[in-house]
Protein backbone atom coordinates (compact mmCIF):
# COMPACT_ATOMS: atom_id res chain seq x y z
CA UNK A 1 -7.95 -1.62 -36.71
CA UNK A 2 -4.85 0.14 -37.02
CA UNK A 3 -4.08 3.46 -36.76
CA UNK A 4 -2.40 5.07 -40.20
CA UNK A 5 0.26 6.36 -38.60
CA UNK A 6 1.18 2.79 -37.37
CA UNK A 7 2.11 1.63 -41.23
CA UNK A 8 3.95 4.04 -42.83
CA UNK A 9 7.52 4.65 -43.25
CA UNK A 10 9.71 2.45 -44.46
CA UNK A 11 9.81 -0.87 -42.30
CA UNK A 12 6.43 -3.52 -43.65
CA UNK A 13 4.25 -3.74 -40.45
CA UNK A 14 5.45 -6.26 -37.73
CA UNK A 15 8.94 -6.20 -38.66
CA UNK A 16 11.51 -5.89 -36.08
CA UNK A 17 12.80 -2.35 -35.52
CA UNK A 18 15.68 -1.72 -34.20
CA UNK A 19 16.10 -0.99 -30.49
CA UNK A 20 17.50 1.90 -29.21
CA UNK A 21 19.86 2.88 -26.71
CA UNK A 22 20.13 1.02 -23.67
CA UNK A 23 17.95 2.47 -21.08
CA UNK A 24 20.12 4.86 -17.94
CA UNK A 25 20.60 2.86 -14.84
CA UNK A 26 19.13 4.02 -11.48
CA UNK A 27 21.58 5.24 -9.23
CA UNK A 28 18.66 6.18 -6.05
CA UNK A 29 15.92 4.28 -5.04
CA UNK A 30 13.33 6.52 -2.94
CA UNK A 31 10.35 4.38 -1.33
CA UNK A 32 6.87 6.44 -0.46
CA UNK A 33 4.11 6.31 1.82
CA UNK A 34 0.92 6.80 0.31
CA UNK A 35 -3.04 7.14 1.63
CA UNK A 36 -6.26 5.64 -0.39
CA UNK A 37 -8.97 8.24 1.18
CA UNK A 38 -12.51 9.00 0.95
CA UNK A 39 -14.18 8.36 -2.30
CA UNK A 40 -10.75 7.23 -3.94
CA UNK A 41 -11.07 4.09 -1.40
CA UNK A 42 -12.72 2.62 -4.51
CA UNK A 43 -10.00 3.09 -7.15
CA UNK A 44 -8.47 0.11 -8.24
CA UNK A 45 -5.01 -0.82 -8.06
CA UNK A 46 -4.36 -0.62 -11.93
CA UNK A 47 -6.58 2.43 -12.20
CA UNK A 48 -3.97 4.06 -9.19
CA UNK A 49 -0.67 2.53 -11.12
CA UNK A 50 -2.02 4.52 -13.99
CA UNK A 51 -2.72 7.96 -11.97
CA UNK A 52 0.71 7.38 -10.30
CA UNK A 53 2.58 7.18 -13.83
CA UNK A 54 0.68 10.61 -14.57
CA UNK A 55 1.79 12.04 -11.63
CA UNK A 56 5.99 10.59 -12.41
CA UNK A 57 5.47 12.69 -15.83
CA UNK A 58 3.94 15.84 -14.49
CA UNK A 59 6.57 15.66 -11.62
CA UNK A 60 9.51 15.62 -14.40
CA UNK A 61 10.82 12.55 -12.20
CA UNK A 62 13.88 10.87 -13.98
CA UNK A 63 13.09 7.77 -13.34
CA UNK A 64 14.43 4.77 -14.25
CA UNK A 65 12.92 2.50 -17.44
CA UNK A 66 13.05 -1.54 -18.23
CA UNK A 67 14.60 -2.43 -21.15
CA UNK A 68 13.11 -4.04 -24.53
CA UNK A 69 10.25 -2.66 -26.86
CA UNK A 70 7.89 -1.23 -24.30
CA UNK A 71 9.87 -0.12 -21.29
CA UNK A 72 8.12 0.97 -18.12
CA UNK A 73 9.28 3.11 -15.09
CA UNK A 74 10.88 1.08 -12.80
CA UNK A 75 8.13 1.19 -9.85
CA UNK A 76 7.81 -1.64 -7.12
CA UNK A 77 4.62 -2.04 -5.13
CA UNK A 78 3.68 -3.37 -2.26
CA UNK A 79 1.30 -5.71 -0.76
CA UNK A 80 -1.77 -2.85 -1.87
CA UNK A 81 -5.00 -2.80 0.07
CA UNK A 82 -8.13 -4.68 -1.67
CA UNK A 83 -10.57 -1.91 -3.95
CA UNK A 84 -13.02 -0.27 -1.46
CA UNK A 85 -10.48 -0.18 1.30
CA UNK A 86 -9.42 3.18 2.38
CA UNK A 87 -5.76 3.08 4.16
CA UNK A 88 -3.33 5.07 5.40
CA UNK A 89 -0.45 2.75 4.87
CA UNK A 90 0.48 2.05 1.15
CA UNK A 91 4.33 1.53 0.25
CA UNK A 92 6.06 1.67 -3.21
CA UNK A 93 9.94 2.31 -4.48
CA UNK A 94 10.63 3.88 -7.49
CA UNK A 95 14.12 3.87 -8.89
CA UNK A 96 15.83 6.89 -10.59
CA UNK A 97 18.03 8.05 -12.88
CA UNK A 98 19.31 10.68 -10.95
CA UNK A 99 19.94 11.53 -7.28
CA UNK A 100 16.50 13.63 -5.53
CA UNK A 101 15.88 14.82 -2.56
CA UNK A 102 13.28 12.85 -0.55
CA UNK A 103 10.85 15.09 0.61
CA UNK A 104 11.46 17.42 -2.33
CA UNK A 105 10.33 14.63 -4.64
CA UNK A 106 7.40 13.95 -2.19
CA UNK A 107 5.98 17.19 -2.27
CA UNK A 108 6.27 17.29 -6.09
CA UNK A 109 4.81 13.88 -6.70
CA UNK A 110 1.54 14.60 -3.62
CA UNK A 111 0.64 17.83 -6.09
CA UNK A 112 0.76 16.03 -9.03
CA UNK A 113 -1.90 13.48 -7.78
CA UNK A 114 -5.62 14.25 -6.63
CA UNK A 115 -6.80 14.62 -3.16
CA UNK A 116 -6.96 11.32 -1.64
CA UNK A 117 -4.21 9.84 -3.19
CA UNK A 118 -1.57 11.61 -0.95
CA UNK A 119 1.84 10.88 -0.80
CA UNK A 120 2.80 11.35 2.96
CA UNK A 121 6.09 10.20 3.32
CA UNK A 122 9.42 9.24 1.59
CA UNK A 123 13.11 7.98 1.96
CA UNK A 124 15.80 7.22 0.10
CA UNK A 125 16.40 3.35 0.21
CA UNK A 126 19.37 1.86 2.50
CA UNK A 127 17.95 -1.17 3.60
CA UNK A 128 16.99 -4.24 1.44
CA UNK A 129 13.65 -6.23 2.29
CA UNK A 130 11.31 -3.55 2.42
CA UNK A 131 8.94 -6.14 1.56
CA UNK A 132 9.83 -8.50 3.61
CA UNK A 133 9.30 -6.26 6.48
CA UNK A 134 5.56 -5.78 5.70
CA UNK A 135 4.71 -8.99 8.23
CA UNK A 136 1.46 -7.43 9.12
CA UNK A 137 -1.51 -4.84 9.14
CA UNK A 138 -2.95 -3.12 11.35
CA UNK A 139 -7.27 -2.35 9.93
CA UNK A 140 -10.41 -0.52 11.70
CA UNK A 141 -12.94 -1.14 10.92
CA UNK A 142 -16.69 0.58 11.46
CA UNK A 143 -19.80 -1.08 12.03
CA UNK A 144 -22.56 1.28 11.70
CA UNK A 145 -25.59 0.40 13.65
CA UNK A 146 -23.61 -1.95 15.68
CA UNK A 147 -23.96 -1.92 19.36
CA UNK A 148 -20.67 -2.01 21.39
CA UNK A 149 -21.53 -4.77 23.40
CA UNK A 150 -22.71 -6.85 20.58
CA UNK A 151 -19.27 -6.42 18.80
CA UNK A 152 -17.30 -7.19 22.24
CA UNK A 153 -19.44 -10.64 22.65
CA UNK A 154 -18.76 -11.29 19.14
CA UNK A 155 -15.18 -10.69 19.72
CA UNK A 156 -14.47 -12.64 22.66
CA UNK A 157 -16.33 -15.32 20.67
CA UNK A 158 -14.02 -15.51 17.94
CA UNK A 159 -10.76 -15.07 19.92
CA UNK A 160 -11.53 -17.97 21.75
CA UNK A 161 -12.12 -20.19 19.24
CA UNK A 162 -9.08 -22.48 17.98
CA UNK A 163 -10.04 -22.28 14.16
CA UNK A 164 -12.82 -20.04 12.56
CA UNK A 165 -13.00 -21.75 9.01
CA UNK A 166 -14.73 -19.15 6.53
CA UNK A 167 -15.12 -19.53 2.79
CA UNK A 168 -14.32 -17.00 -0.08
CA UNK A 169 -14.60 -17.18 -3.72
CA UNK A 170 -11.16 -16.70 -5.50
CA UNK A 171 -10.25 -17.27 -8.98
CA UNK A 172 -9.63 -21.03 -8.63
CA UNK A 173 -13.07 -21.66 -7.10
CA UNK A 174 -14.66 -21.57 -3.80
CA UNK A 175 -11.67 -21.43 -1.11
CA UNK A 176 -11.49 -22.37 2.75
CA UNK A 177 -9.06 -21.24 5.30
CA UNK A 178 -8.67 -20.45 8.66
CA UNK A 179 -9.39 -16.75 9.57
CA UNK A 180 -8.48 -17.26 13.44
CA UNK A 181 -4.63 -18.15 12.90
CA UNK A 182 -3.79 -14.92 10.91
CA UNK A 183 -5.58 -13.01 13.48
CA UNK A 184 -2.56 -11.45 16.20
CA UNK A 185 -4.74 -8.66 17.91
CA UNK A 186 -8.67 -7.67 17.91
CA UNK A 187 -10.64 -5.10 19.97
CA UNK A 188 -13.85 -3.53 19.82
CA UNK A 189 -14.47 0.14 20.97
CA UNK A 190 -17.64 2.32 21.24
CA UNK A 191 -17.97 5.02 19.20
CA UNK A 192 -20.22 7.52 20.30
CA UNK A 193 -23.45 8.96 18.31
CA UNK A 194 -22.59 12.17 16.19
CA UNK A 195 -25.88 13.60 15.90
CA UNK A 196 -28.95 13.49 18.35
CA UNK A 197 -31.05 10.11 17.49
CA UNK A 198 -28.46 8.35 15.78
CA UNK A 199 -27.59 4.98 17.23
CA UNK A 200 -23.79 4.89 17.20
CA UNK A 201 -21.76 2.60 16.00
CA UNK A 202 -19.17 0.09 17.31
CA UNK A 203 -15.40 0.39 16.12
CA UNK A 204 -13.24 -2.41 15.79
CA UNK A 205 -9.51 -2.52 15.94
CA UNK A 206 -7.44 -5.49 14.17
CA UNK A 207 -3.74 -6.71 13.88
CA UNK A 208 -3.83 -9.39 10.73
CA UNK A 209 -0.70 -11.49 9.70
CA UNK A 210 0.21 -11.44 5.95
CA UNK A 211 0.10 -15.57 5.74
CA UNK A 212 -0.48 -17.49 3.01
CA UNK A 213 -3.78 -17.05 1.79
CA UNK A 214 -4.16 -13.54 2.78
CA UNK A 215 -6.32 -13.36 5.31
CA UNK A 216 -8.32 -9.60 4.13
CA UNK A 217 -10.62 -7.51 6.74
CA UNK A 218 -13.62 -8.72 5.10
CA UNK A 219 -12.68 -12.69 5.85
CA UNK A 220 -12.65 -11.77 9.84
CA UNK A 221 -15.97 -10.41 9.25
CA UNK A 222 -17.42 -13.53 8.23
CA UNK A 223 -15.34 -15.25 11.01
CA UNK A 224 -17.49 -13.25 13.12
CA UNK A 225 -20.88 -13.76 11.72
CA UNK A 226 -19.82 -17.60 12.12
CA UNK A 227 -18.45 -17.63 15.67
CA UNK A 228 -21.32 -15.32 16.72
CA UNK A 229 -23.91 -14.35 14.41
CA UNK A 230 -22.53 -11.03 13.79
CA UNK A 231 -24.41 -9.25 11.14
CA UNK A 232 -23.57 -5.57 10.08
CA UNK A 233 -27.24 -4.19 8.76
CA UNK A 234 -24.86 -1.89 6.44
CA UNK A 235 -21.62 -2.41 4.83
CA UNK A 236 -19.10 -2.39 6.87
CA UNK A 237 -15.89 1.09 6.59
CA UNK A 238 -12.74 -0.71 6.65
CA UNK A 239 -9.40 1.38 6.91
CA UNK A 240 -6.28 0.30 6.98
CA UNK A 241 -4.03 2.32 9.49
CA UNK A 242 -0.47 0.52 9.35
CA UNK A 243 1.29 -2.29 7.99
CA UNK A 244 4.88 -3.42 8.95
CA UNK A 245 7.17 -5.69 11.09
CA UNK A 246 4.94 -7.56 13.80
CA UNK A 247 5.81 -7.20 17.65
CA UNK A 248 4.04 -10.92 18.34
CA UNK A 249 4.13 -9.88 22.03
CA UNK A 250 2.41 -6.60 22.34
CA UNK A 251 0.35 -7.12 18.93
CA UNK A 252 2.05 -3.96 17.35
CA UNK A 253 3.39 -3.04 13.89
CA UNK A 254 6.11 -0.96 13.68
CA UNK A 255 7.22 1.70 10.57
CA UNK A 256 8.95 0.00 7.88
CA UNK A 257 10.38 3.01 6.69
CA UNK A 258 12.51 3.33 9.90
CA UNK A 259 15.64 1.28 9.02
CA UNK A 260 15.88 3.20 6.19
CA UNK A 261 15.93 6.68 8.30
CA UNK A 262 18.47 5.19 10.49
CA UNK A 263 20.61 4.63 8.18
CA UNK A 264 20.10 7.49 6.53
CA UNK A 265 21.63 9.34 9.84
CA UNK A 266 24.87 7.49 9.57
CA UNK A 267 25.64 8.09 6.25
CA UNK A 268 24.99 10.73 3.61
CA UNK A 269 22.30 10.56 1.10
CA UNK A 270 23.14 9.68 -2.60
CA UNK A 271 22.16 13.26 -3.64
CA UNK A 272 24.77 14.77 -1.45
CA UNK A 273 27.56 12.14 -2.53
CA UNK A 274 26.87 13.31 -5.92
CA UNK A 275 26.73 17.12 -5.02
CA UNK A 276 30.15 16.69 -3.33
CA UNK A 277 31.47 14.28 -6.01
CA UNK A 278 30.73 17.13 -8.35
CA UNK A 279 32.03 19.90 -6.52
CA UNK A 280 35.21 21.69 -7.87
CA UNK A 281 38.59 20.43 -6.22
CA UNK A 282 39.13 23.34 -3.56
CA UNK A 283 35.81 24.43 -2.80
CA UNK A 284 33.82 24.91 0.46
């Protein structure tokens, strides 16, 4: 049903109305770092998009909009973590209207959203790709009531395996892939008891490739309950801690906000080329 205010005035409902002025274009593009923690491990990716655009208001960030009858704040993410994954490694890039500080906007925008949803790093764009330099993540992943040396065996089972086929429901139907191939770097660690009686758990430590279908935290769980009967008696806490270019010989995943901060070091930021474009002919 619709709302009264939605028919009156002078145009008949569902005529075209004129459009009006073209939206500003963005003249700074700022990407962010932000964390999924605790309880918040469980929002949703639309339900953060949502609590992000709050935050853009609140912030009073001029950002830039899309054009047409419903324009949106230009805001780019990135390869976001599956619902009921915490992590400590989410990227976006927003696009504004007007030259900001980095870390002043970061500080603004981490206030502006609720604990758990922290915003832990930014930098103003210099690079292209920043996408294309998310090759790979690094998870842990915590398997209460897990010995250690049940884990390791289960490990060394799957690494040694050519192919560990495991199956997942997607939209199109019952899927199967290879969970072995995406796999660059796994490791199991002890994790001691944190209260007298308790059993302790066993801590695993994973480097997955971002291939084609993703292969998620949850798939090299199965892989493991295939290659070695591995069976969690309790849901497994899965984490991501970093996700970026892939070193394939040492199994590591560097920052991908680091091209951006060295270039950022040989040049000046767009908010000081505008400050000094500004400045009065003459001045200090």
């Amino acid at each position: 049903m619709f709302d009264r205010k939605e028919i009156q005035g002078d145009s008949p409902l569902g005529k075209r109305q004129p459009e009006g002025p073209p939206p500003a274009p963005a003249v700074q593009r700022i990407r962010l770092r932000y964390t999924k923690r605790g309880r918040l491990r469980f929002t949703s990716h639309r339900d953060f998009q949502r609590a992000f655009e709050r935050a853009l208001r609140r912030a009073e960030v001029p950002m830039a909009y899309s054009a047409g009858f419903t324009p949106h704040p230009k805001v780019s993410y990135a390869n976001a973590a599956p619902t009921g994954t915490g992590s400590e490694a989410e990227y976006l890039e927003i696009q504004l209207t007007e030259a900001r500080d980095p870390e002043t906007l970061r500080v603004l925008l981490d206030a502006s959203l609720p604990a758990g949803l922290d915003i832990t790093d930014a930098v103003e764009a210099r690079t292209p790709g920043l996408t294309d330099r998310l090759q790979a993540s690094v998870w842990e992943i915590r398997l209460d009531q897990v010995a250690p040396e049940e884990a390791g065996r289960a490990v060394a089972a799957f690494l040694e395996a050519d192919t560990v086929e495991v199956e997942r429901r997607t939209k199109n139907g019952l899927r199967t892939f290879d969970a072995r191939a995406a796999v660059a770097r796994l490791e199991a660690f002890p994790l001691r008891a944190d209260r007298p009686g308790d059993t302790g758990c066993a801590i695993l430590r994973l480097v997955v490739r971002h291939l084609t279908p993703a292969v998620r935290p949850d798939d090299v769980l199965s892989g493991l309950r295939a290659t070695a009967d591995l069976a969690p008696p309790v849901p497994a806490a899965v984490t991501r801690l970093a996700q970026g270019l892939l070193d394939e010989e040492s199994g590591t995943v560097t920052d991908p906000l680091a091209p951006d901060r060295e270039a950022a070091q040989a040049a000046p930021s767009t908010a000081a080329e505008l400050t000094a474009a500004m400045a009065p002919e003459g001045s200090a």
